[in-house]
N, C-alpha and C. Protein backbone atom coordinates (compact mmCIF):
# COMPACT_ATOMS: atom_id res chain seq x y z
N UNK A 1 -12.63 5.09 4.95
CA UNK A 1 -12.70 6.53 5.12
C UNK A 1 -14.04 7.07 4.61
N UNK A 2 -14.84 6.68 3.46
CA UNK A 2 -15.59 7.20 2.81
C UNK A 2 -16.68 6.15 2.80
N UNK A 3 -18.25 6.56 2.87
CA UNK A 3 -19.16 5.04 2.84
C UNK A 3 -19.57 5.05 1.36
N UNK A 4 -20.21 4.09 1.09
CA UNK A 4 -21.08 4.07 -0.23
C UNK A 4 -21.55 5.11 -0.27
N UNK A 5 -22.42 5.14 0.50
CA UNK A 5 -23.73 6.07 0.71
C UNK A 5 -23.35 7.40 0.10
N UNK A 6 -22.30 7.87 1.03
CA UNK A 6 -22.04 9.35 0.71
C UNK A 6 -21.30 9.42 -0.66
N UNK A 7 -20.56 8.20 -1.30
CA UNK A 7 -20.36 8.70 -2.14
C UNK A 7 -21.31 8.39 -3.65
N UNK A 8 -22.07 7.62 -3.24
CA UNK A 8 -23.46 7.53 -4.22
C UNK A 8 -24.28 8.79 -3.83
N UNK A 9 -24.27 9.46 -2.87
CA UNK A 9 -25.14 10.44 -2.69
C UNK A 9 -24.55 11.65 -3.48
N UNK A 10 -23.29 11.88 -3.69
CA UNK A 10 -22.59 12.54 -4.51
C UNK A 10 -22.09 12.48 -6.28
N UNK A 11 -22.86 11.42 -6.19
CA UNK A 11 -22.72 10.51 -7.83
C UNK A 11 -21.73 10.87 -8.00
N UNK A 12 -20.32 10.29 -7.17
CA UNK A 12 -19.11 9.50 -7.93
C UNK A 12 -19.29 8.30 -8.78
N UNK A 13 -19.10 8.44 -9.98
CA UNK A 13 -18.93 7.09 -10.59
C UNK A 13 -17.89 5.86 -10.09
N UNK A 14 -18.33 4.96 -10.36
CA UNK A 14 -17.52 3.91 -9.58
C UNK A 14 -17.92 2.49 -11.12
N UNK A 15 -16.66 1.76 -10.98
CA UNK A 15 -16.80 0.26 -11.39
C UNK A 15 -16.70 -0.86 -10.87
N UNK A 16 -16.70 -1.91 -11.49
CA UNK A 16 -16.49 -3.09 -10.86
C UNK A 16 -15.28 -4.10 -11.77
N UNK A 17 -13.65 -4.26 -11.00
CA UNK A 17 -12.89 -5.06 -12.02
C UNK A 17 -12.95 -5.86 -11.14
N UNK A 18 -11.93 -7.08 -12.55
CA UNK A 18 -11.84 -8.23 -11.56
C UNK A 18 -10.13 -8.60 -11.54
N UNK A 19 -10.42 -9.49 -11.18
CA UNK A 19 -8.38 -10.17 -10.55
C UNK A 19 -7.80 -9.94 -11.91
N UNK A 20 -6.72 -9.56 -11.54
CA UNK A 20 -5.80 -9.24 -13.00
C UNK A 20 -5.84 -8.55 -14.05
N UNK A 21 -6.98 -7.42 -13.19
CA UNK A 21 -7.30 -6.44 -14.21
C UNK A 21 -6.11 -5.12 -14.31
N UNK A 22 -5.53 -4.04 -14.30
CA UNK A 22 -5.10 -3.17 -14.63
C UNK A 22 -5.63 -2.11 -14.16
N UNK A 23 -5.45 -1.52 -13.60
CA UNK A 23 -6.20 0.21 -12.80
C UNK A 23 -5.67 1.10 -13.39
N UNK A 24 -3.77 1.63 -13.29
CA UNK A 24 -3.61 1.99 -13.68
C UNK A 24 -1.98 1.41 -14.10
N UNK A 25 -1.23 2.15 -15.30
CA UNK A 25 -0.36 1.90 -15.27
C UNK A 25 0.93 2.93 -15.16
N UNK A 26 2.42 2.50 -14.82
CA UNK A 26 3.47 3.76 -14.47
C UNK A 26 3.67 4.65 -15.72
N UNK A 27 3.61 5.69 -15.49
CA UNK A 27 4.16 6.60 -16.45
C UNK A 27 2.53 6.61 -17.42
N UNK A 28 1.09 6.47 -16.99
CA UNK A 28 -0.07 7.44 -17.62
C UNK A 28 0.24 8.03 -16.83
N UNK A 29 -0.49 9.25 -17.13
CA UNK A 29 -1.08 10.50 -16.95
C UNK A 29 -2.18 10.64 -15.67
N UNK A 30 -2.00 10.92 -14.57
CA UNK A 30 -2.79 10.69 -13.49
C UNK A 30 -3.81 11.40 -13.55
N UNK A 31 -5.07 11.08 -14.55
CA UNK A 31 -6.37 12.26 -14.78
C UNK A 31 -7.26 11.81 -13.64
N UNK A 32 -6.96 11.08 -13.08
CA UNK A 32 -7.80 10.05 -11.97
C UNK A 32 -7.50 9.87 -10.79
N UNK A 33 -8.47 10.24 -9.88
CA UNK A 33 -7.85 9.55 -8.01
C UNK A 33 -9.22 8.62 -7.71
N UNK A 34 -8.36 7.22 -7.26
CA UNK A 34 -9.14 5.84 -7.20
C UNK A 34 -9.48 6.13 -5.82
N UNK A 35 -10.62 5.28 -5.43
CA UNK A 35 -10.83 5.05 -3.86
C UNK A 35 -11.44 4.00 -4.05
N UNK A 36 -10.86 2.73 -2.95
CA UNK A 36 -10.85 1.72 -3.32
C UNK A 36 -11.82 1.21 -2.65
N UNK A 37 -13.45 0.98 -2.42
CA UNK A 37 -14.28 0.47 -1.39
C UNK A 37 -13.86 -0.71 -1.04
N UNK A 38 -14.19 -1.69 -2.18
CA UNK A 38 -13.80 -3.51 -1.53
C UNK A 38 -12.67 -3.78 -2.69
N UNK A 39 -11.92 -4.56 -1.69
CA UNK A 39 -11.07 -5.83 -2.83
C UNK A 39 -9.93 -5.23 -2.11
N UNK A 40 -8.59 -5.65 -2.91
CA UNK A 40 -7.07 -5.58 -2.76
C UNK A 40 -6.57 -5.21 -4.00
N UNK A 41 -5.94 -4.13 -4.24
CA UNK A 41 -4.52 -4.05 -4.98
C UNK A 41 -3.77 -3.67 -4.75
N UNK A 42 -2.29 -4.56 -5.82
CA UNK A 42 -1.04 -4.51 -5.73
C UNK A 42 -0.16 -3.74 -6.41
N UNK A 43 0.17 -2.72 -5.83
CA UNK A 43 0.89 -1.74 -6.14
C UNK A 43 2.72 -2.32 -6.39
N UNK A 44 3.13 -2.03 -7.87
CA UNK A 44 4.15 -2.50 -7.96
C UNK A 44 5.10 -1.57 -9.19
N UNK A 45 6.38 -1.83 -9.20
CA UNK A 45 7.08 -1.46 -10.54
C UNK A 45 7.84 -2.23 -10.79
N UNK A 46 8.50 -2.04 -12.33
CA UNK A 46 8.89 -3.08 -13.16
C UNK A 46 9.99 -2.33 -13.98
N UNK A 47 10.76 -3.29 -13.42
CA UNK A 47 12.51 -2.88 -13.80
C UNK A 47 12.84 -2.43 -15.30
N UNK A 48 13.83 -2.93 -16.28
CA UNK A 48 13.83 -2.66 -17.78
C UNK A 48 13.94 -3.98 -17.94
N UNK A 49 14.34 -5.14 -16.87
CA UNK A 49 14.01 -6.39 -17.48
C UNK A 49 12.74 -7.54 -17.13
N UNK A 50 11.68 -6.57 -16.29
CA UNK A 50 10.53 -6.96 -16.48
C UNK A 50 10.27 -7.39 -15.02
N UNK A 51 11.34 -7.48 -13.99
CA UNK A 51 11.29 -7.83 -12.62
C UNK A 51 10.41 -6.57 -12.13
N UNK A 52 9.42 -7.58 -11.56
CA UNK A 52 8.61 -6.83 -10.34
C UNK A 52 8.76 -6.52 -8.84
N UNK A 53 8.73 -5.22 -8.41
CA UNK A 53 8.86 -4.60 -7.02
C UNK A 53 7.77 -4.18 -6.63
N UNK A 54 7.45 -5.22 -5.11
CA UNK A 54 6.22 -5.02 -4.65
C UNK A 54 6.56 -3.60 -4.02
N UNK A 55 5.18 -2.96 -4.23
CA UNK A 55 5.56 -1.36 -3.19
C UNK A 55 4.61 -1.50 -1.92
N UNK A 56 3.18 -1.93 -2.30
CA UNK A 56 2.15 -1.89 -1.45
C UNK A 56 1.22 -2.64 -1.97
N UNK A 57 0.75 -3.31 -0.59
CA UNK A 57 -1.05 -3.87 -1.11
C UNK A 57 -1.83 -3.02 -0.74
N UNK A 58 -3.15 -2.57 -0.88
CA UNK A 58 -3.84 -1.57 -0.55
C UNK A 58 -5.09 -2.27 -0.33
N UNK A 59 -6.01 -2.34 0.46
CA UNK A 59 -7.21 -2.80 0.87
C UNK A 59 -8.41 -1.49 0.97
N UNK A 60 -10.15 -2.31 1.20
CA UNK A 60 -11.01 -1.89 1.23
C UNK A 60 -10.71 -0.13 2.18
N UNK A 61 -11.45 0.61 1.29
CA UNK A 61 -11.13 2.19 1.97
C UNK A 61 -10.07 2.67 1.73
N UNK A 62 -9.27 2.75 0.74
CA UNK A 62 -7.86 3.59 0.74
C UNK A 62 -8.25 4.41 -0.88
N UNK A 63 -7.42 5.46 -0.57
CA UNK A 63 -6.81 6.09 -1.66
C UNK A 63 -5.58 5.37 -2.96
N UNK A 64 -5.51 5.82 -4.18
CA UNK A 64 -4.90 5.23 -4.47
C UNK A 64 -4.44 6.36 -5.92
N UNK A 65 -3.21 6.72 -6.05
CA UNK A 65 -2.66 7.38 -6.96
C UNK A 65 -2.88 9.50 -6.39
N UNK A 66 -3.15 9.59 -4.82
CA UNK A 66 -3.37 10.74 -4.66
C UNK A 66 -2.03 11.47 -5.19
N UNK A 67 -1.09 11.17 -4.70
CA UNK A 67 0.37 13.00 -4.95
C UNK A 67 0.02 12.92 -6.36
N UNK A 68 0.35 12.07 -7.67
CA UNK A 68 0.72 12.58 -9.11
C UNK A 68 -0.96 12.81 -9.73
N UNK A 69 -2.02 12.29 -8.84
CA UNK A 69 -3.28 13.22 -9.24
C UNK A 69 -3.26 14.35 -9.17
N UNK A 70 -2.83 14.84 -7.47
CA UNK A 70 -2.99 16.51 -7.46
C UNK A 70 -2.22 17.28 -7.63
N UNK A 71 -1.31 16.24 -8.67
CA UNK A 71 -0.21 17.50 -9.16
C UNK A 71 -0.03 17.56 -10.01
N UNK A 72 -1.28 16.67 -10.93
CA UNK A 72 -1.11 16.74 -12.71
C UNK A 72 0.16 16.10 -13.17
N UNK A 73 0.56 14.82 -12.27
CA UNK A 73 1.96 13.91 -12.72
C UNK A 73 1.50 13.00 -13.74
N UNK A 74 2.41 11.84 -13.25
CA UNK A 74 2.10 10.68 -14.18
C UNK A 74 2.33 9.58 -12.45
N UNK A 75 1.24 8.34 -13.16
CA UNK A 75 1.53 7.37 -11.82
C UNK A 75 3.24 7.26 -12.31
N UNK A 76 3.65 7.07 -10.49
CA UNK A 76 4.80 6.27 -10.88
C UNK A 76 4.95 4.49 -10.55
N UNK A 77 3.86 3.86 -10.82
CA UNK A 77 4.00 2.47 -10.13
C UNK A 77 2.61 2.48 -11.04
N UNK A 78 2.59 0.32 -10.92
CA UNK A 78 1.51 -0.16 -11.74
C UNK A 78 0.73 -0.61 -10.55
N UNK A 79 -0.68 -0.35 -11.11
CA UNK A 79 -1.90 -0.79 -9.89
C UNK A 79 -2.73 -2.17 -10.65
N UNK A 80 -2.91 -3.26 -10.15
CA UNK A 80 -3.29 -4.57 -10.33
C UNK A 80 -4.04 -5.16 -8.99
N UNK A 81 -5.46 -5.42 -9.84
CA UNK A 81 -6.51 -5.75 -9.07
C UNK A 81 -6.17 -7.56 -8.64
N UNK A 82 -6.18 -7.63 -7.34
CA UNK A 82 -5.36 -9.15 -6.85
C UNK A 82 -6.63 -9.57 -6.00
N UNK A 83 -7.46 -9.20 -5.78
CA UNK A 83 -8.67 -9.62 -4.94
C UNK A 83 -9.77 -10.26 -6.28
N UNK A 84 -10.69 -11.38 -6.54
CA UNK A 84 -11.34 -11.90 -7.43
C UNK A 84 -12.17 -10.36 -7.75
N UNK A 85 -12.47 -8.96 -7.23
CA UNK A 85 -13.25 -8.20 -7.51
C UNK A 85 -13.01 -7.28 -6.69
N UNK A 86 -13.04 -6.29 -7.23
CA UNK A 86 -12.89 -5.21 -6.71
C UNK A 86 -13.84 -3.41 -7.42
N UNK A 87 -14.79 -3.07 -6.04
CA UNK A 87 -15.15 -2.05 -6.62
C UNK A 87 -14.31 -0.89 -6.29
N UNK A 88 -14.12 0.04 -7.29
CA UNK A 88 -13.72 1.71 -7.30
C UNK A 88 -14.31 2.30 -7.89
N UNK A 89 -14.28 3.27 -7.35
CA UNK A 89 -15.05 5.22 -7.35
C UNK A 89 -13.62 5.85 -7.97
N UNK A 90 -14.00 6.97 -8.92
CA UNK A 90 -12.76 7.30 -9.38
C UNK A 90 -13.62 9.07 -9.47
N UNK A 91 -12.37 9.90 -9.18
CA UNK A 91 -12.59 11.27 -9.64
C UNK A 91 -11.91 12.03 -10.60
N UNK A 92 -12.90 12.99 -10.69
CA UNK A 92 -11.96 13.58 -12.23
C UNK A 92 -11.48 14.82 -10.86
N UNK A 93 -10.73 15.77 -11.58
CA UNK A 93 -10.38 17.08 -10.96
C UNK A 93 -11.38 18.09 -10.20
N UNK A 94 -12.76 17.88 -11.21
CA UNK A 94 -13.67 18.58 -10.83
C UNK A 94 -14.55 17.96 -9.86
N UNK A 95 -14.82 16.65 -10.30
CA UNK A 95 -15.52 15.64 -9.15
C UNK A 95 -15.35 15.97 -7.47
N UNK A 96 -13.59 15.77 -7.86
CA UNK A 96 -12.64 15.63 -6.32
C UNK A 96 -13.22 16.99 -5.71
N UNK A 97 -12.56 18.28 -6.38
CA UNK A 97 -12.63 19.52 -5.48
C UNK A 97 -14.95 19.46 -5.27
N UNK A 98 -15.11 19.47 -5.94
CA UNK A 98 -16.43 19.83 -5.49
C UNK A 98 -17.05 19.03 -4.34
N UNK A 99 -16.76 17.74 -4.48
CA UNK A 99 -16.81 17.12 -3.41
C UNK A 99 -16.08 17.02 -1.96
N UNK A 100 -14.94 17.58 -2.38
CA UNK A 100 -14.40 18.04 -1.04
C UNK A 100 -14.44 19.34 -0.33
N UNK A 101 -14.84 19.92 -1.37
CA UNK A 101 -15.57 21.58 -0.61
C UNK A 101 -16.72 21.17 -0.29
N UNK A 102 -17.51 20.40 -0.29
CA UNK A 102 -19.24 19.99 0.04
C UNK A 102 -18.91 18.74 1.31
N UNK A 103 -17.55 18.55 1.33
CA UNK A 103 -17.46 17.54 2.72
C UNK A 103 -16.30 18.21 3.38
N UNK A 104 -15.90 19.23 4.13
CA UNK A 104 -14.83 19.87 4.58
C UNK A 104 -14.14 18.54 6.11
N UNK A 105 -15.28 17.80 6.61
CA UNK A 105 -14.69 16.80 7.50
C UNK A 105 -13.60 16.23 6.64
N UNK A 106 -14.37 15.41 5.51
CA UNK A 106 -13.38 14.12 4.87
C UNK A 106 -12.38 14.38 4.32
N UNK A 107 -12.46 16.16 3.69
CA UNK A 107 -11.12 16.85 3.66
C UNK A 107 -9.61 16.50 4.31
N UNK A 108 -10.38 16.84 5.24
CA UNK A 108 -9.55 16.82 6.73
C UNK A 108 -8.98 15.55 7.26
N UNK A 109 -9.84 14.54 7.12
CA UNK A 109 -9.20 13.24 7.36
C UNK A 109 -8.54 12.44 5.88
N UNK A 110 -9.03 13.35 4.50
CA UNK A 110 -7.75 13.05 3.76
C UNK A 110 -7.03 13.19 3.67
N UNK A 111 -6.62 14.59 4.08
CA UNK A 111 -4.89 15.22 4.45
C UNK A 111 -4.38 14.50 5.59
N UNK A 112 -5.06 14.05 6.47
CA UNK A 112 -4.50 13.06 6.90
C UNK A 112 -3.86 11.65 7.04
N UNK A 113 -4.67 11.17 5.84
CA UNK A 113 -4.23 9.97 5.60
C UNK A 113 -2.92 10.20 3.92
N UNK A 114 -2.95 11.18 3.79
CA UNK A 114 -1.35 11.96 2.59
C UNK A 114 -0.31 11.67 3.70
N UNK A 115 -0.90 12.70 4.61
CA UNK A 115 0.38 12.56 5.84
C UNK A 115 0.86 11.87 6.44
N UNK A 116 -0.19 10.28 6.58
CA UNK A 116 0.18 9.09 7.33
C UNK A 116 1.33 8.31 5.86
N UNK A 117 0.57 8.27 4.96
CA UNK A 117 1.77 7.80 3.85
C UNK A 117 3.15 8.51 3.57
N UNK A 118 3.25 9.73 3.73
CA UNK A 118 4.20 10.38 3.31
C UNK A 118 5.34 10.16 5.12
N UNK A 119 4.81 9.74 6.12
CA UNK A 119 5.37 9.91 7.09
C UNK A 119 5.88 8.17 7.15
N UNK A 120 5.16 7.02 6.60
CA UNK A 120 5.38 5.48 6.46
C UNK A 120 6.50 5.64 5.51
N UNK A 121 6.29 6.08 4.72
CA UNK A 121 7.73 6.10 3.08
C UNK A 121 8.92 7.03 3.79
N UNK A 122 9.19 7.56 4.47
CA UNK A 122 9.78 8.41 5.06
C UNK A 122 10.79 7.57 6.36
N UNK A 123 10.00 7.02 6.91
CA UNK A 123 10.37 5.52 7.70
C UNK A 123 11.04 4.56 6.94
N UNK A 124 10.42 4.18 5.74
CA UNK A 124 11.00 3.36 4.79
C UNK A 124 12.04 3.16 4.16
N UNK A 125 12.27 4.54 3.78
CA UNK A 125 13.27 4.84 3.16
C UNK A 125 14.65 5.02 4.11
N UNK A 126 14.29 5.82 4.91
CA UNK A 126 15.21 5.74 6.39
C UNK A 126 15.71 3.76 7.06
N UNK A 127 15.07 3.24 6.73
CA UNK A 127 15.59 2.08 7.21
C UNK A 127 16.11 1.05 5.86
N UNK A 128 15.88 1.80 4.52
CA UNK A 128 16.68 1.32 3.76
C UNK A 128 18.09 1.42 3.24
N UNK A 129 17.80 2.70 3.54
CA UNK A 129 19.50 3.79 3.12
C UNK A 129 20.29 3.13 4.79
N UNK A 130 19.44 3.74 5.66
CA UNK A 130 20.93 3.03 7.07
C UNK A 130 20.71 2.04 7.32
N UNK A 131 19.96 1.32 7.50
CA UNK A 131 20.10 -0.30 8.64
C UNK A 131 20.51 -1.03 7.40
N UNK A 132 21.17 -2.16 8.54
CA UNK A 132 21.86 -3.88 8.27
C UNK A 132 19.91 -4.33 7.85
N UNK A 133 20.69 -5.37 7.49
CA UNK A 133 18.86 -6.68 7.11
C UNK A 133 18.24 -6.73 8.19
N UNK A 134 18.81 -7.37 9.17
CA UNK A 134 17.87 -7.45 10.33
C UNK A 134 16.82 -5.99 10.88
N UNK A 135 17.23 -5.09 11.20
CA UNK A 135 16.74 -3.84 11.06
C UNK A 135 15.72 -3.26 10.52
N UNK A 136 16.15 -3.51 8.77
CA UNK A 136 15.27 -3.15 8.20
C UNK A 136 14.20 -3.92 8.71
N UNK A 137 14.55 -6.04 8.65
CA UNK A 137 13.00 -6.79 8.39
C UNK A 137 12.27 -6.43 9.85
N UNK A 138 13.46 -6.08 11.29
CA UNK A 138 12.36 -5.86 11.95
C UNK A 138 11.27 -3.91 11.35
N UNK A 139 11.60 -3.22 11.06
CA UNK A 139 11.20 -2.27 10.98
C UNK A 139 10.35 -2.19 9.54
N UNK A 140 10.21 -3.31 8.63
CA UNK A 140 9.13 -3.73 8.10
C UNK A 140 7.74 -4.19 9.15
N UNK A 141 8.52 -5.44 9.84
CA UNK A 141 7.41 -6.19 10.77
C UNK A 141 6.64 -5.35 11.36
N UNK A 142 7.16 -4.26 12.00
CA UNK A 142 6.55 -3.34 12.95
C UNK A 142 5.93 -1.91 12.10
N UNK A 143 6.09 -2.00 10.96
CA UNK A 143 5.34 -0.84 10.07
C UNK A 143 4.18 -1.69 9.71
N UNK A 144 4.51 -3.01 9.30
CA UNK A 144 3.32 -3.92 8.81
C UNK A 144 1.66 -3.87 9.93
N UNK A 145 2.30 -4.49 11.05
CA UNK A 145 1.46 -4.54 12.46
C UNK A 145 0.45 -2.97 12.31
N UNK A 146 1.73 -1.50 12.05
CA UNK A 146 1.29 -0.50 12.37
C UNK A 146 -0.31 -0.41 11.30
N UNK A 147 0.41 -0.66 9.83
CA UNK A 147 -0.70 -0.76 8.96
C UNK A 147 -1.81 -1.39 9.47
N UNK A 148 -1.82 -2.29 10.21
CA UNK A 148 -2.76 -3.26 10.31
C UNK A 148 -3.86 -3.08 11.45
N UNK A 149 -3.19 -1.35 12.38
CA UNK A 149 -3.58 -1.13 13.35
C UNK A 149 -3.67 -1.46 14.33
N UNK A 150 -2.32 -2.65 14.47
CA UNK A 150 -2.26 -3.44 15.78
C UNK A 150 -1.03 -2.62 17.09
N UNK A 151 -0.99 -2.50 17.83
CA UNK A 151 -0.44 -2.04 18.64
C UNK A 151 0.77 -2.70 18.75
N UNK A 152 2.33 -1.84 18.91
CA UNK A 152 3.41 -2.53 18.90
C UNK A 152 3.54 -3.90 19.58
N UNK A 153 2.97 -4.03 20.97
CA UNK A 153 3.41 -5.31 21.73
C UNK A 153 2.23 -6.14 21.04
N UNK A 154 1.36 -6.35 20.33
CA UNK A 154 0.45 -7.37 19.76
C UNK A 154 0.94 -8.07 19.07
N UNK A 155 1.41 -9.46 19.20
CA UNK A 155 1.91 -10.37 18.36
C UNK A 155 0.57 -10.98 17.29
N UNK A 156 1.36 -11.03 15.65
CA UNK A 156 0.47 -11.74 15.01
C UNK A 156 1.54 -12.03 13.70
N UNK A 157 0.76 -13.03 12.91
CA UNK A 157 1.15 -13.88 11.95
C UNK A 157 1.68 -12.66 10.99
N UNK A 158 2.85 -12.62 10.31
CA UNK A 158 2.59 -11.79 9.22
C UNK A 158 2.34 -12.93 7.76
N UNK A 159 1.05 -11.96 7.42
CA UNK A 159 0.99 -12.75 5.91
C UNK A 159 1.54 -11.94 4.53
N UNK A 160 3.11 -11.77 4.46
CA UNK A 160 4.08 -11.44 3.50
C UNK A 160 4.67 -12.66 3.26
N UNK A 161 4.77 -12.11 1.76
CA UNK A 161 6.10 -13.94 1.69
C UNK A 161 7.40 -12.76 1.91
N UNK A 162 8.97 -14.14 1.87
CA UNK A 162 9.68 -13.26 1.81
C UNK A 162 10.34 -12.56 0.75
N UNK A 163 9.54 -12.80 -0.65
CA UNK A 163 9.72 -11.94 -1.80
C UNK A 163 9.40 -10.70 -1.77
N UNK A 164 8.00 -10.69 -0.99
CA UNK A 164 6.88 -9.35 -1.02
C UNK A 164 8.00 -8.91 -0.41
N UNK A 165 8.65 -9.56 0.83
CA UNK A 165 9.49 -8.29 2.34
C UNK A 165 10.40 -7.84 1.24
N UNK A 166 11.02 -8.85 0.51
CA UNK A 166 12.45 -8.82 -0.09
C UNK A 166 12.39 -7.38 -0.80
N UNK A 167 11.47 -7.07 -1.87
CA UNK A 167 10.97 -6.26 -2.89
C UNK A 167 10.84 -4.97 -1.98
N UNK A 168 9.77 -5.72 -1.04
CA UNK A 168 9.55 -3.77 -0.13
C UNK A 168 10.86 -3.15 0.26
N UNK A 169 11.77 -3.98 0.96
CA UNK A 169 12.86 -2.96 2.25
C UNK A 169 14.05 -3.07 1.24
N UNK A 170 14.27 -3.55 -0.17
CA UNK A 170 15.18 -3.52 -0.96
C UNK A 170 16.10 -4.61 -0.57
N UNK A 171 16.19 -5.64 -0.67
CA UNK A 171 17.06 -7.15 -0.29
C UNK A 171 17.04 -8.06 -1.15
N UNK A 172 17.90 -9.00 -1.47
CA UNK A 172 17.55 -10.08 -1.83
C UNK A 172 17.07 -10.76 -1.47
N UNK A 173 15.77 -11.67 -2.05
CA UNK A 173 15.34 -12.99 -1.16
C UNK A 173 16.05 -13.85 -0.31
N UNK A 174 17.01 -14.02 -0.89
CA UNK A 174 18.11 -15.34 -0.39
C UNK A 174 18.55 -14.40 1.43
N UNK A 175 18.72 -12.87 1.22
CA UNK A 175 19.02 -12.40 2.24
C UNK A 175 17.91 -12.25 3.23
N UNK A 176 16.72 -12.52 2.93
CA UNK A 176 15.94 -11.99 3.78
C UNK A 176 15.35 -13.16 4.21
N UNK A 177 15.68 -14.26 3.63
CA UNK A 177 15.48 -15.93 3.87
C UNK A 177 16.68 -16.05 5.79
N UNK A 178 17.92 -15.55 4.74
CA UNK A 178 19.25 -16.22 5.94
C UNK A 178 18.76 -15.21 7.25
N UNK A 179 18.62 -14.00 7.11
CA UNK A 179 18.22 -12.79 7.96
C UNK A 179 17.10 -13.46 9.08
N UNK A 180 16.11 -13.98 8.31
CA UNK A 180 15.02 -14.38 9.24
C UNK A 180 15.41 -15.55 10.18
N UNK A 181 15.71 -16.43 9.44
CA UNK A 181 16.61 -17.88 10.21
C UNK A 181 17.29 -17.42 10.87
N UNK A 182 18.13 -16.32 11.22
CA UNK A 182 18.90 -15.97 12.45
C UNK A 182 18.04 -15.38 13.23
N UNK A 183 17.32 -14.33 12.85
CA UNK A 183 16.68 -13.85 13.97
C UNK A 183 15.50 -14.93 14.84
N UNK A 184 15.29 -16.38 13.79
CA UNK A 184 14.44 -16.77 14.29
C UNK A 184 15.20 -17.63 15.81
N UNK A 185 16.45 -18.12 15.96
CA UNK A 185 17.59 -18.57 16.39
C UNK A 185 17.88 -17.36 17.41
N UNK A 186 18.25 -16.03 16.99
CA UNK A 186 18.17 -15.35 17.86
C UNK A 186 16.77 -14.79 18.94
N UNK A 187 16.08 -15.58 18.93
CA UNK A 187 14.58 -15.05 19.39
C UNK A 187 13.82 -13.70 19.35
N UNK A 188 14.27 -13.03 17.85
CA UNK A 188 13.74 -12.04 17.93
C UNK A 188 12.66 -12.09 17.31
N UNK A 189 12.11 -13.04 16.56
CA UNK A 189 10.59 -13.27 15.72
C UNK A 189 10.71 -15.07 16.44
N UNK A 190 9.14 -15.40 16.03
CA UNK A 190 9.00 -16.56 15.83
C UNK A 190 8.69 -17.13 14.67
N UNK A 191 8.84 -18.55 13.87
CA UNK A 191 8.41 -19.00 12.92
C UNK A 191 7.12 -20.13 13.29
N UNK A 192 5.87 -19.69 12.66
CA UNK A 192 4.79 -20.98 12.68
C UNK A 192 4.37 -21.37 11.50
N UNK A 193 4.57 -22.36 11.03
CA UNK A 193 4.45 -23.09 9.83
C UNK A 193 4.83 -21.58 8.68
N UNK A 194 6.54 -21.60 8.88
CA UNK A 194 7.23 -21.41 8.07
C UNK A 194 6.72 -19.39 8.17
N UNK A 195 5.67 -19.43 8.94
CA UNK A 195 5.37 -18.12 8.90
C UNK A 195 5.86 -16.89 9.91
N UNK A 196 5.99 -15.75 9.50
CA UNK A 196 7.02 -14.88 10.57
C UNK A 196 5.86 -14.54 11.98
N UNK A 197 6.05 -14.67 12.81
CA UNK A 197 4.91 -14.31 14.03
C UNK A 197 5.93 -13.69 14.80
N UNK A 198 5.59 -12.51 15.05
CA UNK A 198 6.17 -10.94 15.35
C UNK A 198 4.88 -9.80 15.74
């Protein structure tokens, strides 16, 4: 969404972590909105007995902690740098607005990309509360693709294990193991070396 350029031309401060570093964690104080140029993180939360729920991976160009920034919350999920390096640009309150009154485009395509998340979790949640397993994992597969910007009929590999699926659409592994083996039997996915191709 955003290049270097413009945002070095704006002197956002930015760092450089590495794998297994910490961004942020659930329940600070959101004084900060990340934008993530390069790398991957894994957006997750952690039960009272320490079990982890994947929520999201997030890649090069995304936002990261926008609703409880601009609403003076607290994160609700832990952010963990999973790429060997990763740079981010981070804003304070004052950073953000001044820079987005001095870019009224990128404004515009940030409220857009609030709206593309708030309209994906919205989907999500809808296929967790009603659908059977199958359902949901196809309506993971096909949110996944969407993320990925591939067009519904484009077949490709998904690279989720089935913990990551298990964690996202709310399942047990063991269920989302037996779930896939039928559908793979029923020909609604394929398996290539053990991997879902959908």
């Amino acid at each position: 969404m955003f290049t270097k350029e413009i945002l070095q031309k704006s002197k956002i401060p930015h760092h450089t972590l590495r794998k297994k570093d910490i961004l942020f964690r659930e329940d600070q104080r959101a004084t900060q909105l990340f934008y993530l140029l390069e790398g991957e993180i894994t957006i997750y939360n952690t039960d009272s007995e320490g079990k982890e729920f994947l929520i999201n991976r997030v890649n090069d160009h995304h936002f990261l902690g926008e609703p409880p920034f601009l609403l003076g919350e607290r994160y609700p999920a832990n952010a963990l740098i999973t790429s060997e390096t990763a740079v981010i640009y981070s804003f304070t309150d004052e950073l953000f607005n001044t820079f987005m009154v001095s870019n009224p485009d990128l404004l515009i395509r940030f409220t857009r990309e609030i709206a593309k998340k708030a309209f994906e979790k919205t989907i999500k949640l809808k296929s967790i509360v009603h659908q059977c397993p199958h359902e949901r994992i196809l309506n993971f597969l096909k949110n996944h693709k969407r993320s990925l910007g591939l067009e519904p009929e484009t077949k490709t590999i998904i690279e989720v294990t089935r913990k990551e699926m298990a964690n996202s659409i709310g399942l047990a592994v063991e269920t989302v193991i037996r779930t896939v083996k039928k559908m793979e039997r029923e020909q609604k996915i394929e398996l290539i070396n053990h991997k879902i191709y959908f």
